[in-house]
C-alpha atoms as a PDB file:
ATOM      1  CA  UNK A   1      46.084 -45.858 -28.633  1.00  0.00           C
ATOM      2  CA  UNK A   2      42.401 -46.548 -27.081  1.00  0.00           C
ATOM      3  CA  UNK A   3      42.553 -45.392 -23.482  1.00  0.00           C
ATOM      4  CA  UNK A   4      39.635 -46.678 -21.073  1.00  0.00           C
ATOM      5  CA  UNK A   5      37.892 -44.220 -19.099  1.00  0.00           C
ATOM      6  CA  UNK A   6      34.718 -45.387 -16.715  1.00  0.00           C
ATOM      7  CA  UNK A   7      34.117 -47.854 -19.322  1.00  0.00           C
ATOM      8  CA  UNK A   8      34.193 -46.238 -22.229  1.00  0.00           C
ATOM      9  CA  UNK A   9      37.383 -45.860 -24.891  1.00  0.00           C
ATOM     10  CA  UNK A  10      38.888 -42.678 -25.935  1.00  0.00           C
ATOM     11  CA  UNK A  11      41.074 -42.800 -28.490  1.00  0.00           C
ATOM     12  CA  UNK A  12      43.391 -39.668 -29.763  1.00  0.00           C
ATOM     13  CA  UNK A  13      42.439 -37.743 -33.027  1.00  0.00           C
ATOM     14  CA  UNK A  14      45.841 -36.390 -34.459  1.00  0.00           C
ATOM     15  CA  UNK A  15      46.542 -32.913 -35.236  1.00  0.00           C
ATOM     16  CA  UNK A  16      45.054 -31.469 -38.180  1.00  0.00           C
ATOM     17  CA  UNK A  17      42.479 -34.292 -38.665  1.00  0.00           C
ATOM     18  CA  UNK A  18      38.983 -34.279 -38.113  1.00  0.00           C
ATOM     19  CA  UNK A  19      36.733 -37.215 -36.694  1.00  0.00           C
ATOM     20  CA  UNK A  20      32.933 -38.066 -37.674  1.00  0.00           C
ATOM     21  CA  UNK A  21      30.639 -40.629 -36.519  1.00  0.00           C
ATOM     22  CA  UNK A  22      29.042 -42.112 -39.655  1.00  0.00           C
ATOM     23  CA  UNK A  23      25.430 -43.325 -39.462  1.00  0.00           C
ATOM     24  CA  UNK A  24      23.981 -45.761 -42.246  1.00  0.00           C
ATOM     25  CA  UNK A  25      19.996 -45.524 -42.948  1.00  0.00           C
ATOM     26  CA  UNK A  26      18.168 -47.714 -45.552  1.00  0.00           C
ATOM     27  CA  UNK A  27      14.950 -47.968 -46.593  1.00  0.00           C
ATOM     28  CA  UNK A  28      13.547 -51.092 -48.679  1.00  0.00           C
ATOM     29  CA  UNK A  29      10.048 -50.481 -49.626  1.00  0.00           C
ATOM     30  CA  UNK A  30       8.327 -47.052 -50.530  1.00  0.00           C
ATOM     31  CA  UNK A  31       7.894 -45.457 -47.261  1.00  0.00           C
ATOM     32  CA  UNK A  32       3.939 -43.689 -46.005  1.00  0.00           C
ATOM     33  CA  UNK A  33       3.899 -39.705 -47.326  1.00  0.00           C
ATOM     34  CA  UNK A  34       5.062 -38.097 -44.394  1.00  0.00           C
ATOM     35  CA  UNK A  35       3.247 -35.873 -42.633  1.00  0.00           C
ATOM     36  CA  UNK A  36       3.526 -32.332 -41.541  1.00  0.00           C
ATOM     37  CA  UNK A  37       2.277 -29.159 -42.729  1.00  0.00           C
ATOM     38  CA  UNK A  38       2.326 -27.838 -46.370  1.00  0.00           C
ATOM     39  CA  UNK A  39       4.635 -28.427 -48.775  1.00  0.00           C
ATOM     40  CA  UNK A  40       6.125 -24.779 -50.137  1.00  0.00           C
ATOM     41  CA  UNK A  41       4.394 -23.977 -53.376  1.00  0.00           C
ATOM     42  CA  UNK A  42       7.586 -22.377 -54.838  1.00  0.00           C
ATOM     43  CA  UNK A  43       9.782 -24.474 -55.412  1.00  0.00           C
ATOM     44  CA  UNK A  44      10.663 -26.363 -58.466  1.00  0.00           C
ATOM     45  CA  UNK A  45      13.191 -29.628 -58.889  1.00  0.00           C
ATOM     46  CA  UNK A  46      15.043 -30.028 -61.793  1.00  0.00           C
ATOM     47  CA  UNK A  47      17.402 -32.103 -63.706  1.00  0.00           C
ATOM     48  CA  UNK A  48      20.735 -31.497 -64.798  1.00  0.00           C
ATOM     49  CA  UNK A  49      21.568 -34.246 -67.209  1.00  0.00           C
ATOM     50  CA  UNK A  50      25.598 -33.285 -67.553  1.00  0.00           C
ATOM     51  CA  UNK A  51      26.191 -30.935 -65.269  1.00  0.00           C
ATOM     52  CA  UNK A  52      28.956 -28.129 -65.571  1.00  0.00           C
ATOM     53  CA  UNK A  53      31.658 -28.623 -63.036  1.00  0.00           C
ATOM     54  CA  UNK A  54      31.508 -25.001 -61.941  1.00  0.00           C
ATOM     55  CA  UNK A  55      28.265 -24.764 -61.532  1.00  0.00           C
ATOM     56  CA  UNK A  56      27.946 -28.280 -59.983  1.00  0.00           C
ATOM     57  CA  UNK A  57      30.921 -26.993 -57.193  1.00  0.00           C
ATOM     58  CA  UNK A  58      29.384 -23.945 -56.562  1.00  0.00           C
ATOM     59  CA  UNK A  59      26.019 -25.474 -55.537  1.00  0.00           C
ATOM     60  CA  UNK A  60      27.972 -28.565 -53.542  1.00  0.00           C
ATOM     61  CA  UNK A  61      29.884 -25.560 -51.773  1.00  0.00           C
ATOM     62  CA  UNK A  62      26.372 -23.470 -51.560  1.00  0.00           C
ATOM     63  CA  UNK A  63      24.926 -26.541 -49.684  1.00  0.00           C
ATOM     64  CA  UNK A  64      27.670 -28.068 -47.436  1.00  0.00           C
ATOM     65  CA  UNK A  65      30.498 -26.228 -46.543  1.00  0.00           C
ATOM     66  CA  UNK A  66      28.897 -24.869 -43.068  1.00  0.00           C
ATOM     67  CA  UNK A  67      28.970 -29.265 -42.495  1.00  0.00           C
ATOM     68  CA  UNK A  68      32.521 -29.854 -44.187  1.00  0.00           C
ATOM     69  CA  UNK A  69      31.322 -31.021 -47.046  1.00  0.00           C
ATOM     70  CA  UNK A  70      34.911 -31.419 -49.422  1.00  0.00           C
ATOM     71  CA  UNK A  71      35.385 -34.693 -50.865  1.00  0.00           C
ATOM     72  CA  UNK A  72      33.908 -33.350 -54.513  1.00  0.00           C
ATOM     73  CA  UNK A  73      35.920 -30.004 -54.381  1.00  0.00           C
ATOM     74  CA  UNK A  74      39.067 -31.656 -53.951  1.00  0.00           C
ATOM     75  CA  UNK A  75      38.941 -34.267 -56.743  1.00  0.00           C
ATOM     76  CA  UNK A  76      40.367 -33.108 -60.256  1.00  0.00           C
ATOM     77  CA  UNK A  77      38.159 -32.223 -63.465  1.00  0.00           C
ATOM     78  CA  UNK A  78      37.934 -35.416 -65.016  1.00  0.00           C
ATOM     79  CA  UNK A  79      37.065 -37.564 -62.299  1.00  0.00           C
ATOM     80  CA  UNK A  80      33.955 -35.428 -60.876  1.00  0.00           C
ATOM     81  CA  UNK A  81      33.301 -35.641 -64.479  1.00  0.00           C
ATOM     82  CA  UNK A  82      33.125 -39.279 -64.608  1.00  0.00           C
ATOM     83  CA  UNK A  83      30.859 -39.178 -61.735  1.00  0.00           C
ATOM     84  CA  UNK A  84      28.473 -37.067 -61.851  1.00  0.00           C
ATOM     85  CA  UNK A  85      28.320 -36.927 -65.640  1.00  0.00           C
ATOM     86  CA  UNK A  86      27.270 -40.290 -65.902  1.00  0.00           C
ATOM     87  CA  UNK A  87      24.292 -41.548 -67.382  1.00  0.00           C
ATOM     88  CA  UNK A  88      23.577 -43.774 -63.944  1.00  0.00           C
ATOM     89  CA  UNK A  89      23.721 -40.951 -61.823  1.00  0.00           C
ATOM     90  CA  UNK A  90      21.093 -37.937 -61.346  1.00  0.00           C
ATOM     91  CA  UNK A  91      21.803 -34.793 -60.276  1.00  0.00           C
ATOM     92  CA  UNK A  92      18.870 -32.487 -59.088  1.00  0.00           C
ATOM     93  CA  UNK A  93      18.831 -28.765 -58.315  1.00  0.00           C
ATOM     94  CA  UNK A  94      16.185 -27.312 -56.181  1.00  0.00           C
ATOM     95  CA  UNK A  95      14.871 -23.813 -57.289  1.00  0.00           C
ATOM     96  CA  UNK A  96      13.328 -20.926 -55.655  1.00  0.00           C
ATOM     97  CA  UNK A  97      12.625 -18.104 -57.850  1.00  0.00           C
ATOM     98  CA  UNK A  98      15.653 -17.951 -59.986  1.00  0.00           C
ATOM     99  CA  UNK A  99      18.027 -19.074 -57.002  1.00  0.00           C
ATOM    100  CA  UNK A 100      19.307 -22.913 -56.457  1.00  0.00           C
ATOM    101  CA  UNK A 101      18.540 -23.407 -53.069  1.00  0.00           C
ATOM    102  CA  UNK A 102      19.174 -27.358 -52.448  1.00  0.00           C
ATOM    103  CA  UNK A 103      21.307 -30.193 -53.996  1.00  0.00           C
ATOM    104  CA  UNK A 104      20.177 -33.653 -54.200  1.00  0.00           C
ATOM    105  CA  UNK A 105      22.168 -36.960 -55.848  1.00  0.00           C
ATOM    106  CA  UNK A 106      21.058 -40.186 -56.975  1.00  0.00           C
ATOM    107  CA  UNK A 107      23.374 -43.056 -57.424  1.00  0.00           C
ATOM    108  CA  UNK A 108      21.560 -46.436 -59.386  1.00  0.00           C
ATOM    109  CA  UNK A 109      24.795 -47.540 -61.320  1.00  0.00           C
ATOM    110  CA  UNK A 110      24.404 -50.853 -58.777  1.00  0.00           C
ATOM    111  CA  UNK A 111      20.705 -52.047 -59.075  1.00  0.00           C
ATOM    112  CA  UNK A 112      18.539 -52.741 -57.277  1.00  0.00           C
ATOM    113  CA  UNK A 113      19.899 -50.735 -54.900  1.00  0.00           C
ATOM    114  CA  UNK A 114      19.571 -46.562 -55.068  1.00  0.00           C
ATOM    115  CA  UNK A 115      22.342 -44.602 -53.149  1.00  0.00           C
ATOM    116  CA  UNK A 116      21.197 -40.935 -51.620  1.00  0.00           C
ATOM    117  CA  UNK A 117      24.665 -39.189 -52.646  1.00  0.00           C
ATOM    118  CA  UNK A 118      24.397 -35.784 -51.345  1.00  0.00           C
ATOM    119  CA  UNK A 119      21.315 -34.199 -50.287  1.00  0.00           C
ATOM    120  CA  UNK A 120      21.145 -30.850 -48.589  1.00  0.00           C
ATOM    121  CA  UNK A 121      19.341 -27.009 -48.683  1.00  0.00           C
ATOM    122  CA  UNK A 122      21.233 -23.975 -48.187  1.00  0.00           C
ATOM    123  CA  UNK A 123      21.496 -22.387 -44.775  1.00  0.00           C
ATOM    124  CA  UNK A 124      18.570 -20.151 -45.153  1.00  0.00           C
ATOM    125  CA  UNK A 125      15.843 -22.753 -46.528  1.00  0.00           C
ATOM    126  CA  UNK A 126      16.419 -25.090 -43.524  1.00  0.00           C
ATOM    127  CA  UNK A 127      13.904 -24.968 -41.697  1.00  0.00           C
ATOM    128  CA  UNK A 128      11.077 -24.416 -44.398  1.00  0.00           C
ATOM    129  CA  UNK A 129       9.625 -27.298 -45.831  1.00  0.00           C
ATOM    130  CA  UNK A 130      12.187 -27.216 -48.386  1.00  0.00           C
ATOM    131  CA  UNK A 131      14.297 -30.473 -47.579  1.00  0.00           C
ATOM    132  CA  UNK A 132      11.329 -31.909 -46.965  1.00  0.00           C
ATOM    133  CA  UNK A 133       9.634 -31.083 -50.546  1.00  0.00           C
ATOM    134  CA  UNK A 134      13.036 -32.348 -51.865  1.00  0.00           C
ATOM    135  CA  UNK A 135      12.891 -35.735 -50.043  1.00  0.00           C
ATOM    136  CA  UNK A 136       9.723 -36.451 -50.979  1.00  0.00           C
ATOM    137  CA  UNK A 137      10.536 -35.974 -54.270  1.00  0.00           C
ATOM    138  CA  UNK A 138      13.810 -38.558 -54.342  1.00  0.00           C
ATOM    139  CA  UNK A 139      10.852 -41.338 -52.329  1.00  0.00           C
ATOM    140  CA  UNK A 140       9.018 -40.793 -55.500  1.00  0.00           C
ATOM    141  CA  UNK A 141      11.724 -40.681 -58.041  1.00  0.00           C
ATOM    142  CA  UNK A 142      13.644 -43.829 -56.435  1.00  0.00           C
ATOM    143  CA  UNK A 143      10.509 -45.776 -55.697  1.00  0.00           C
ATOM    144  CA  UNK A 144       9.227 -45.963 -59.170  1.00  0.00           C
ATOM    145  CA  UNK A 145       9.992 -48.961 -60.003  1.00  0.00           C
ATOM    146  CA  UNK A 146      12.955 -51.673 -59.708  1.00  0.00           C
ATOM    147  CA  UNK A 147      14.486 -50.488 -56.641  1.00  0.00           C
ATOM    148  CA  UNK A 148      14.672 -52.982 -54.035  1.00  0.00           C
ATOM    149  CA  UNK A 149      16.987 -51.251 -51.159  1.00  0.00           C
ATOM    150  CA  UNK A 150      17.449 -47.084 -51.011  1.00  0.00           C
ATOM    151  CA  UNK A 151      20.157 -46.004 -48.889  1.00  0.00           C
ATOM    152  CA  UNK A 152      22.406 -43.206 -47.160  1.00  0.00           C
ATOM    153  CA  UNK A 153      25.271 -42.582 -44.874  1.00  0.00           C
ATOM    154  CA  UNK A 154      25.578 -39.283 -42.816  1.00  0.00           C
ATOM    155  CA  UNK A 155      27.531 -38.185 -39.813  1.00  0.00           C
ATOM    156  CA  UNK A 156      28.044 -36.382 -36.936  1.00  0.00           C
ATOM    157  CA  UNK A 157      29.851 -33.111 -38.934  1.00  0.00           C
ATOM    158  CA  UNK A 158      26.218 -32.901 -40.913  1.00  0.00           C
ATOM    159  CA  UNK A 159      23.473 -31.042 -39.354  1.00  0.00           C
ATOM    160  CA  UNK A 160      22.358 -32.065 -35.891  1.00  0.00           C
ATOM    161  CA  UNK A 161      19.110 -33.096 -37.186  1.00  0.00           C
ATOM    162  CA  UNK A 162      20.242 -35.186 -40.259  1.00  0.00           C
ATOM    163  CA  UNK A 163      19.592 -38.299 -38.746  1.00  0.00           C
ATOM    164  CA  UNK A 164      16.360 -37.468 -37.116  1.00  0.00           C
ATOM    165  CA  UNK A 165      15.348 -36.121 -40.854  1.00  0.00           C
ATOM    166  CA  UNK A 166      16.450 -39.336 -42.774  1.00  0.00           C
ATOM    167  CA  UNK A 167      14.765 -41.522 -39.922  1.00  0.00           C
ATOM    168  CA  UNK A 168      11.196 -39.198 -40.358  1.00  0.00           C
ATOM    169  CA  UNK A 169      12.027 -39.936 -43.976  1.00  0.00           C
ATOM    170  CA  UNK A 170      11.176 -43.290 -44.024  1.00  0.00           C
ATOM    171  CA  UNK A 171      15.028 -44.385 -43.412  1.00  0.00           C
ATOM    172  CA  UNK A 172      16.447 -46.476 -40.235  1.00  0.00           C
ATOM    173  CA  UNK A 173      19.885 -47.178 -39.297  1.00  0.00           C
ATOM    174  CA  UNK A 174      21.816 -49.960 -39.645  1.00  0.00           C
ATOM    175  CA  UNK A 175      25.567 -49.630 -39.406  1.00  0.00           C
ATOM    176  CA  UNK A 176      27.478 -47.198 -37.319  1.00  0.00           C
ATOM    177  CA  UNK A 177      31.155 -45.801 -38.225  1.00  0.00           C
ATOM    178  CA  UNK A 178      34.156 -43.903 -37.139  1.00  0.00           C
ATOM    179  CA  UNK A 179      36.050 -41.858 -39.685  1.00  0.00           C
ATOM    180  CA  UNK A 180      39.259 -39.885 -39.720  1.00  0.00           C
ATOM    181  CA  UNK A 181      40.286 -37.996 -42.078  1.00  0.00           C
ATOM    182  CA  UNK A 182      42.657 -34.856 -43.103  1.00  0.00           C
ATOM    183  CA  UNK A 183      40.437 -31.429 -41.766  1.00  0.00           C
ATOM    184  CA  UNK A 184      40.302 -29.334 -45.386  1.00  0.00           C
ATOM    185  CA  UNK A 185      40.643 -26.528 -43.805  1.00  0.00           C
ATOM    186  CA  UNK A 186      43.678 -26.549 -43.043  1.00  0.00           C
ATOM    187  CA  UNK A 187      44.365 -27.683 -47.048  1.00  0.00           C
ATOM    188  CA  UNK A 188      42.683 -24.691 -48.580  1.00  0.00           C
ATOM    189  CA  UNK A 189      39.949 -26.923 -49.772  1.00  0.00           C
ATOM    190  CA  UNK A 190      37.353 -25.228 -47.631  1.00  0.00           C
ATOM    191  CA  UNK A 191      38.256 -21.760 -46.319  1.00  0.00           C
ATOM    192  CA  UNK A 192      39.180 -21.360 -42.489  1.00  0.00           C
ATOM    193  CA  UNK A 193      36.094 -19.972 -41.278  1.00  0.00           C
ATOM    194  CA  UNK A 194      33.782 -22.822 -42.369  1.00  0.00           C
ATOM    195  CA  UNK A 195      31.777 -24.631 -39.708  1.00  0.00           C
ATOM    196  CA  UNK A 196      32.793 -22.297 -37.221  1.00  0.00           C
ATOM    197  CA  UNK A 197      31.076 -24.755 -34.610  1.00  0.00           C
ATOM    198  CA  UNK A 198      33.897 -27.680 -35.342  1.00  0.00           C
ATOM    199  CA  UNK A 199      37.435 -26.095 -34.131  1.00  0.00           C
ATOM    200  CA  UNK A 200      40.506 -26.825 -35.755  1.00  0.00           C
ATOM    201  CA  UNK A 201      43.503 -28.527 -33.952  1.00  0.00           C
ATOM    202  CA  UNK A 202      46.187 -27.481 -36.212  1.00  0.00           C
END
C-alpha cells in the first residue's frame, strides 16, 4: 500500500524482493562520434555466431553479476538457446589480449527497430575507454543501414553511470519504470556476496 510522505509515495518492497527503477533511452538517427580521448588500441570485437551456453553464461556472469544481472542464468538450456542462437540476434565479445573483457547484444528480430540487449565491461576495464570503444562499435554496426529507432532499458541496480553513458552515447530517455522482482540471491542464482552495495532483506 502507497503511503504519502511530504508529497511523495512510498510504497513497501516485500521481503526477499528487490526493486529497480528502469530507464528507457532511444536513439533514431546515427548519433555525432563522440568525443573524448583515445580509443584503446587493444582491443578487438568479435562475433560469436552460435554461441556455447557455457561460455555465453560465464561472460554474462563475468560482466553483470556485481549489477544483478540474472535473468539469462536462470532460464533453462533450450530457451537461452533459442535466443541467443538465433540468426536475428548478435552476440559480440570484447577482447583484450586473450581475455573477454565486455559483452554486448543486438536484438533486430523486429525491424526497423534495433534493441541494445546487454551491454557491459568487466569490473576492471570500466573506466578505460573500453565501453566506450564497444559502443561505438554497436552506433556503427546498428546504423548501417535500415534501422529506423535503436533502443535500451537500464536501471537503477546497473552502474551509477549507465544512464549518463547511454545519454553521452547518443541515447535520451523516454519512459521511466518501477520493477519488482524475486532478489536471486537469495535463489542461488547469483551467489550471496554479489553487489555487496544492494543489501538483502531476507
Amino acid at each position: 500500500m502507497p503511503i504519502e510522505q511530504n508529497g511523495r509515495s512510498l510504497t513497501d518492497v516485500p521481503a526477499g524482493k528487490i526493486a529497480a527503477v528502469v530507464t528507457h533511452l532511444q536513439m533514431f538517427a546515427r548519433p555525432e562520434r563522440r568525443s573524448g580521448g583515445p580509443q584503446p588500441a587493444d582491443l578487438s570485437v568479435i562475433r560469436m555466431p552460435k554461441p556455447d551456453l557455457a561460455w555465453y553464461r560465464g561472460l554474462y556472469r563475468a560482466v553483470g553479476e556485481e549489477w544483478l544481472w540474472y535473468s539469462r542464468l536462470a532460464m533453462h538450456d533450450a530457451e537461452l538457446a533459442t535466443i541467443i542462437q538465433d540468426p536475428g540476434v548478435e552476440i559480440y565479445r570484447l577482447v583484450r589480449g586473450s581475455a573477454d573483457i565486455g559483452l554486448l547484444e543486438l536484438d533486430f528480430r523486429q525491424p526497423p527497430d534495433v534493441e541494445l540487449v546487454f551491454f557491459g565491461v568487466v569490473a576492471e576495464a570500466i573506466g578505460t575507454g573500453a565501453a566506450r570503444a564497444l559502443m561505438q562499435f554497436a552506433i556503427d554496426r546498428v546504423w548501417r543501414g535500415g534501422t529506423q529507432r535503436f533502443w535500451v532499458h537500464t536501471c537503477t541496480l546497473d552502474h551509477p553511470r549507465a544512464v549518463r553513458f547511454y545519454e553521452q552515447s547518443g541515447f535520451r530517455a523516454f519512459k521511466r519504470e518501477i520493477e519488482v522482482d524475486d532478489d536471486p540471491r537469495l535463489s542461488g542464482i547469483l551467489p550471496r556476496g554479489a553487489a555487496a552495495w544492494c543489501p538483502i532483506i531476507a
